[in-house]
N, C-alpha and C. Protein backbone atom coordinates (compact mmCIF):
# COMPACT_ATOMS: atom_id res chain seq x y z
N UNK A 1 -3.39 12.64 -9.50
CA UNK A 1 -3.97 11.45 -8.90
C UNK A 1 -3.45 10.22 -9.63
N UNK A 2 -2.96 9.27 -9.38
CA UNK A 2 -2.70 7.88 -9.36
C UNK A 2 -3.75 6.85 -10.02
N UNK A 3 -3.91 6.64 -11.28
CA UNK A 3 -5.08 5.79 -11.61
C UNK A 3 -5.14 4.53 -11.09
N UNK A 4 -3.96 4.22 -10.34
CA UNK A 4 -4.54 2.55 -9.86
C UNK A 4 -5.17 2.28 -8.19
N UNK A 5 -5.03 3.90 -7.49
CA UNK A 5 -5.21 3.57 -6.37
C UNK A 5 -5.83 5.21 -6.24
N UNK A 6 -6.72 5.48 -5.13
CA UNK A 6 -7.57 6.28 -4.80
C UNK A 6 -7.39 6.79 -3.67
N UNK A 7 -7.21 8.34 -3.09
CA UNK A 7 -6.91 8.64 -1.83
C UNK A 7 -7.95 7.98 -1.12
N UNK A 8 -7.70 7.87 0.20
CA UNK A 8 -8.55 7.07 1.55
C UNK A 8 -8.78 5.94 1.21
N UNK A 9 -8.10 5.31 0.12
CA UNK A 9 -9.07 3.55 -0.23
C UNK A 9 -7.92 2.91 0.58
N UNK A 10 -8.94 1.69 0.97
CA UNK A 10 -7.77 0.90 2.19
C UNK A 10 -7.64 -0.39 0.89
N UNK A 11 -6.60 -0.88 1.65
CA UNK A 11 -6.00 -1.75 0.53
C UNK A 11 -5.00 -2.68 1.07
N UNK A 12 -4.52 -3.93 1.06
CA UNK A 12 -4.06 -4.67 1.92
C UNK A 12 -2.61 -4.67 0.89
N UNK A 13 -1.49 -4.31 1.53
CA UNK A 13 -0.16 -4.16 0.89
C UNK A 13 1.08 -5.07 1.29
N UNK A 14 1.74 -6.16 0.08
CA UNK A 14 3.22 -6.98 0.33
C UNK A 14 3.62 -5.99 0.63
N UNK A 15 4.47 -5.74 1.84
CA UNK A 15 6.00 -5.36 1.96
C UNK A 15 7.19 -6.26 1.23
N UNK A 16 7.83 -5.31 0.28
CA UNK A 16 8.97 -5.79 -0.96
C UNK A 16 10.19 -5.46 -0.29
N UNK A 17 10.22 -4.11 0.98
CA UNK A 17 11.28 -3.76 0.48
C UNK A 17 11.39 -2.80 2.02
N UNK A 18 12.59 -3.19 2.97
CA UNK A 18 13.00 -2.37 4.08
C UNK A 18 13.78 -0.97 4.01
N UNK A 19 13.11 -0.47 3.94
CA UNK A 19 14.64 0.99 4.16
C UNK A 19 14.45 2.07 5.47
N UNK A 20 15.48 2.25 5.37
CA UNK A 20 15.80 3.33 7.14
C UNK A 20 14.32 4.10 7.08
N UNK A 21 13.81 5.06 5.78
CA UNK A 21 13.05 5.87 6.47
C UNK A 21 11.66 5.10 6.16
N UNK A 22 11.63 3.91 6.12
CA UNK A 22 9.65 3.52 5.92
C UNK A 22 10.12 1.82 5.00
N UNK A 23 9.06 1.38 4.67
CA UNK A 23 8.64 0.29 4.39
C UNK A 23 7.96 0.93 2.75
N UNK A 24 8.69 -0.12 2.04
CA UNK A 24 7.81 -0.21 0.69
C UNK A 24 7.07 -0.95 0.22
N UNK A 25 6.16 -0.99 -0.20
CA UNK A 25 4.79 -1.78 -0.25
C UNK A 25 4.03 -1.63 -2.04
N UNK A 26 3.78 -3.04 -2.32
CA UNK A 26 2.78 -3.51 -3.50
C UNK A 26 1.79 -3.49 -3.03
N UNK A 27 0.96 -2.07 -3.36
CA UNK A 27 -0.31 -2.27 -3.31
C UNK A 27 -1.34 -2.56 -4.25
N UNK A 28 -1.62 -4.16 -3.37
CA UNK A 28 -3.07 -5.43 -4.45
C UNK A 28 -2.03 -5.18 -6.06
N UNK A 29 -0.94 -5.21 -6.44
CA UNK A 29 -0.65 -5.06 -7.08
C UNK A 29 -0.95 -4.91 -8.17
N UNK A 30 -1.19 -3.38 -8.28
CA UNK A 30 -1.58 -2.05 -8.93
C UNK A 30 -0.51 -1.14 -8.91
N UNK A 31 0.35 -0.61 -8.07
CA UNK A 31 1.02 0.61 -7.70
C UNK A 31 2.11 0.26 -6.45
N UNK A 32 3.12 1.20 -6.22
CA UNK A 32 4.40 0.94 -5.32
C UNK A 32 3.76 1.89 -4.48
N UNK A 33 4.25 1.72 -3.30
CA UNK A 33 3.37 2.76 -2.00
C UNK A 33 4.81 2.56 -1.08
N UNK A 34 4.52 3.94 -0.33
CA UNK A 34 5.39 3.98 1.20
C UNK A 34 4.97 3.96 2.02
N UNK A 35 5.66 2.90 3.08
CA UNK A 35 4.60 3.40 4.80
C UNK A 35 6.02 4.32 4.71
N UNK A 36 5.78 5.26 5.64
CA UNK A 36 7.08 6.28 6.28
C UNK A 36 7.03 5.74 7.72
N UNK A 37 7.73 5.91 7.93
CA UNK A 37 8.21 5.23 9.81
C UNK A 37 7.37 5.57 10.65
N UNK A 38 7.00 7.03 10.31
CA UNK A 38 5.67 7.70 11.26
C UNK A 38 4.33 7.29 11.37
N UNK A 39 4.07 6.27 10.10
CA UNK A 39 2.89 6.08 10.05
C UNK A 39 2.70 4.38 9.68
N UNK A 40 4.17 3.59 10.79
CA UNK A 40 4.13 2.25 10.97
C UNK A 40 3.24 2.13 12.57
N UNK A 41 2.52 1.30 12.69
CA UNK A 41 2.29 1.20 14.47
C UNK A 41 3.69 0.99 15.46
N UNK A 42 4.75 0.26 14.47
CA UNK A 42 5.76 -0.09 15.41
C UNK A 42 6.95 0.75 15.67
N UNK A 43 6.45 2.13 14.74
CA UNK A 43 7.23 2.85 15.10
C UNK A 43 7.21 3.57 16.41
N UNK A 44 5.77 3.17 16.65
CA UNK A 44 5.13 4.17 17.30
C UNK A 44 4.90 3.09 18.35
N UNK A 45 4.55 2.15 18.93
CA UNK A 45 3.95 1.05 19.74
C UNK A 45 5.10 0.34 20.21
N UNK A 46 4.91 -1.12 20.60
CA UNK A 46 6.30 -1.84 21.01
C UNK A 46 5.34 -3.24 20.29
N UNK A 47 4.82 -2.87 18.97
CA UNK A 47 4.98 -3.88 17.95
C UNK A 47 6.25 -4.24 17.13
N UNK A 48 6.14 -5.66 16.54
CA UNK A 48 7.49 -5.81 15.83
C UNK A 48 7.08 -5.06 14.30
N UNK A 49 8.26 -4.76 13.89
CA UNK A 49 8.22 -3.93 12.07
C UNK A 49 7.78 -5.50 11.36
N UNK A 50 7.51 -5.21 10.22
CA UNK A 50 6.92 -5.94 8.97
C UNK A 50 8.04 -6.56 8.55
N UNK A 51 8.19 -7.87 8.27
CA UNK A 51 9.27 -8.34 6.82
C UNK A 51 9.10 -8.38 5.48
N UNK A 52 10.08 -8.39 4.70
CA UNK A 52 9.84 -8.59 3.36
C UNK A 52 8.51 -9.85 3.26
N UNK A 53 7.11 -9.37 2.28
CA UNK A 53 6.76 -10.39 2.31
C UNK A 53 5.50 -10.37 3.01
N UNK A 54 5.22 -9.76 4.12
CA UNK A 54 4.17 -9.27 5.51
C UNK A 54 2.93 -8.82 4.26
N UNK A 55 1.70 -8.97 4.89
CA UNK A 55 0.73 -8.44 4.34
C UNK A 55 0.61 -7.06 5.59
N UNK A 56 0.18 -6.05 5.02
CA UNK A 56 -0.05 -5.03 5.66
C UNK A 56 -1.45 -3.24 5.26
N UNK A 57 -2.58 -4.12 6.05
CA UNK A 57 -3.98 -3.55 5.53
C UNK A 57 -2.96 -1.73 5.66
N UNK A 58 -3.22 -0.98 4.67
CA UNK A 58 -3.01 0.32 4.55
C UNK A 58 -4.32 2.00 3.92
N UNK A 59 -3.82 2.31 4.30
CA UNK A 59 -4.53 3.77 3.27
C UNK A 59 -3.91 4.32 2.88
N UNK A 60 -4.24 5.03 1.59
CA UNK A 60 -4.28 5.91 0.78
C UNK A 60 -4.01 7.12 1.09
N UNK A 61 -3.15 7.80 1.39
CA UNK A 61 -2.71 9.31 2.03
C UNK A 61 -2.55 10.44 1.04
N UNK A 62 -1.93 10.14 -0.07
CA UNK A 62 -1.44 10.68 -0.87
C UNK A 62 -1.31 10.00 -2.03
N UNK A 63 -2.31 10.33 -2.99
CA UNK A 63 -2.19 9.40 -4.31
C UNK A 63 -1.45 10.15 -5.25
N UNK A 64 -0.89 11.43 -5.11
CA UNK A 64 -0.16 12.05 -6.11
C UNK A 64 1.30 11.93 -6.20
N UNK A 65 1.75 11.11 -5.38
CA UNK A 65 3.31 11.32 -5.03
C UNK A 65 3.45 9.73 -5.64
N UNK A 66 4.84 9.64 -6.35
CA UNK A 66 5.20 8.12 -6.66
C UNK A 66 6.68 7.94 -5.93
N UNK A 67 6.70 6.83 -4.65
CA UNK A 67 5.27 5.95 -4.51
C UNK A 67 4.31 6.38 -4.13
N UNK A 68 3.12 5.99 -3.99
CA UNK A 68 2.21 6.60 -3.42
C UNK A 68 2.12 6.46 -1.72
N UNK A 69 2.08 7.30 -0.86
CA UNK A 69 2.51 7.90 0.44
C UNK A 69 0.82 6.82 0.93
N UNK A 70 1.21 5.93 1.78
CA UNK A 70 0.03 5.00 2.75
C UNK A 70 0.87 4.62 4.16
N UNK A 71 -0.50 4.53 5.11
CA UNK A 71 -0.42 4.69 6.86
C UNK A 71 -0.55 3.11 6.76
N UNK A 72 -0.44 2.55 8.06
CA UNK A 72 -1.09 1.89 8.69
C UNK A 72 -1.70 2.33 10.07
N UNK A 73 -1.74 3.20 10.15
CA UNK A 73 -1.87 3.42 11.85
C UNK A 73 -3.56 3.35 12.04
N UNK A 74 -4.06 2.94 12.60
CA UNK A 74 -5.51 2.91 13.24
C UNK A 74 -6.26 4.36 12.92
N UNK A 75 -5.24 5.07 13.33
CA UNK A 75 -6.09 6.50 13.62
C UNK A 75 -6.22 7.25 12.12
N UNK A 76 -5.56 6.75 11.05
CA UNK A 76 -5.47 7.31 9.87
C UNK A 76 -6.47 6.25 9.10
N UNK A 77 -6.56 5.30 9.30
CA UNK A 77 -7.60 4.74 8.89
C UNK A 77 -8.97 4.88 8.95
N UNK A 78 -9.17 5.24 10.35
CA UNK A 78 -10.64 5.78 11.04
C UNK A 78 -10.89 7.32 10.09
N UNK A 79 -9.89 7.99 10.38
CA UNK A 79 -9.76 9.46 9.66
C UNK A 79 -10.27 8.99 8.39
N UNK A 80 -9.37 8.09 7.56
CA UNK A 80 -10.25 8.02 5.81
C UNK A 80 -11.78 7.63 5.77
N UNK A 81 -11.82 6.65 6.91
CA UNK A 81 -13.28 6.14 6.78
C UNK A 81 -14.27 7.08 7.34
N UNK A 82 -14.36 8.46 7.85
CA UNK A 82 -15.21 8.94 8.19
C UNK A 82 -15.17 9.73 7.03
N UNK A 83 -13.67 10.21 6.06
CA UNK A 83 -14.36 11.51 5.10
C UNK A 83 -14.63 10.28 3.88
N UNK A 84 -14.41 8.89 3.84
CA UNK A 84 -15.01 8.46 2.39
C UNK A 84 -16.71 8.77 2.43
């Protein structure tokens, strides 16, 4: 587990950093986090992607992996907030 960040905690994350497979993210700067492409809305929607810089509300998926693995998607959010 990750001492600066907690699985399912939502947390509002800078995007630092674009790459092919996901978005890298300062989360409340504490810890480096990944969205993965799968778990952007715009990967998935006909929203625009994030820029360097974007604030982007996230969760906590995986606090053991560095970076630490966070969604944005609606439905992964609802999911953390029913098992917190």
């Amino acid at each position: 587990m990750n001492g600066a960040v907690s699985l399912h905690q939502e947390l509002d994350a800078i995007v630092t950093e674009i790459a092919p497979w996901g978005v890298l993210v300062d989360l409340a700067g504490r810890t480096a986090g990944l969205i993965d492409n799968t778990k952007l809305p715009a990967w998935l929607d006909d929203e625009p992607f994030p820029e360097i810089g974007d604030t982007v509300h996230v969760v906590v998926l995986d606090d053991t992996r560095d970076p630490v693995r966070v969604s944005a998607l609606p439905a992964d959010l609802e999911i953390a907030r029913r098992l917190r």
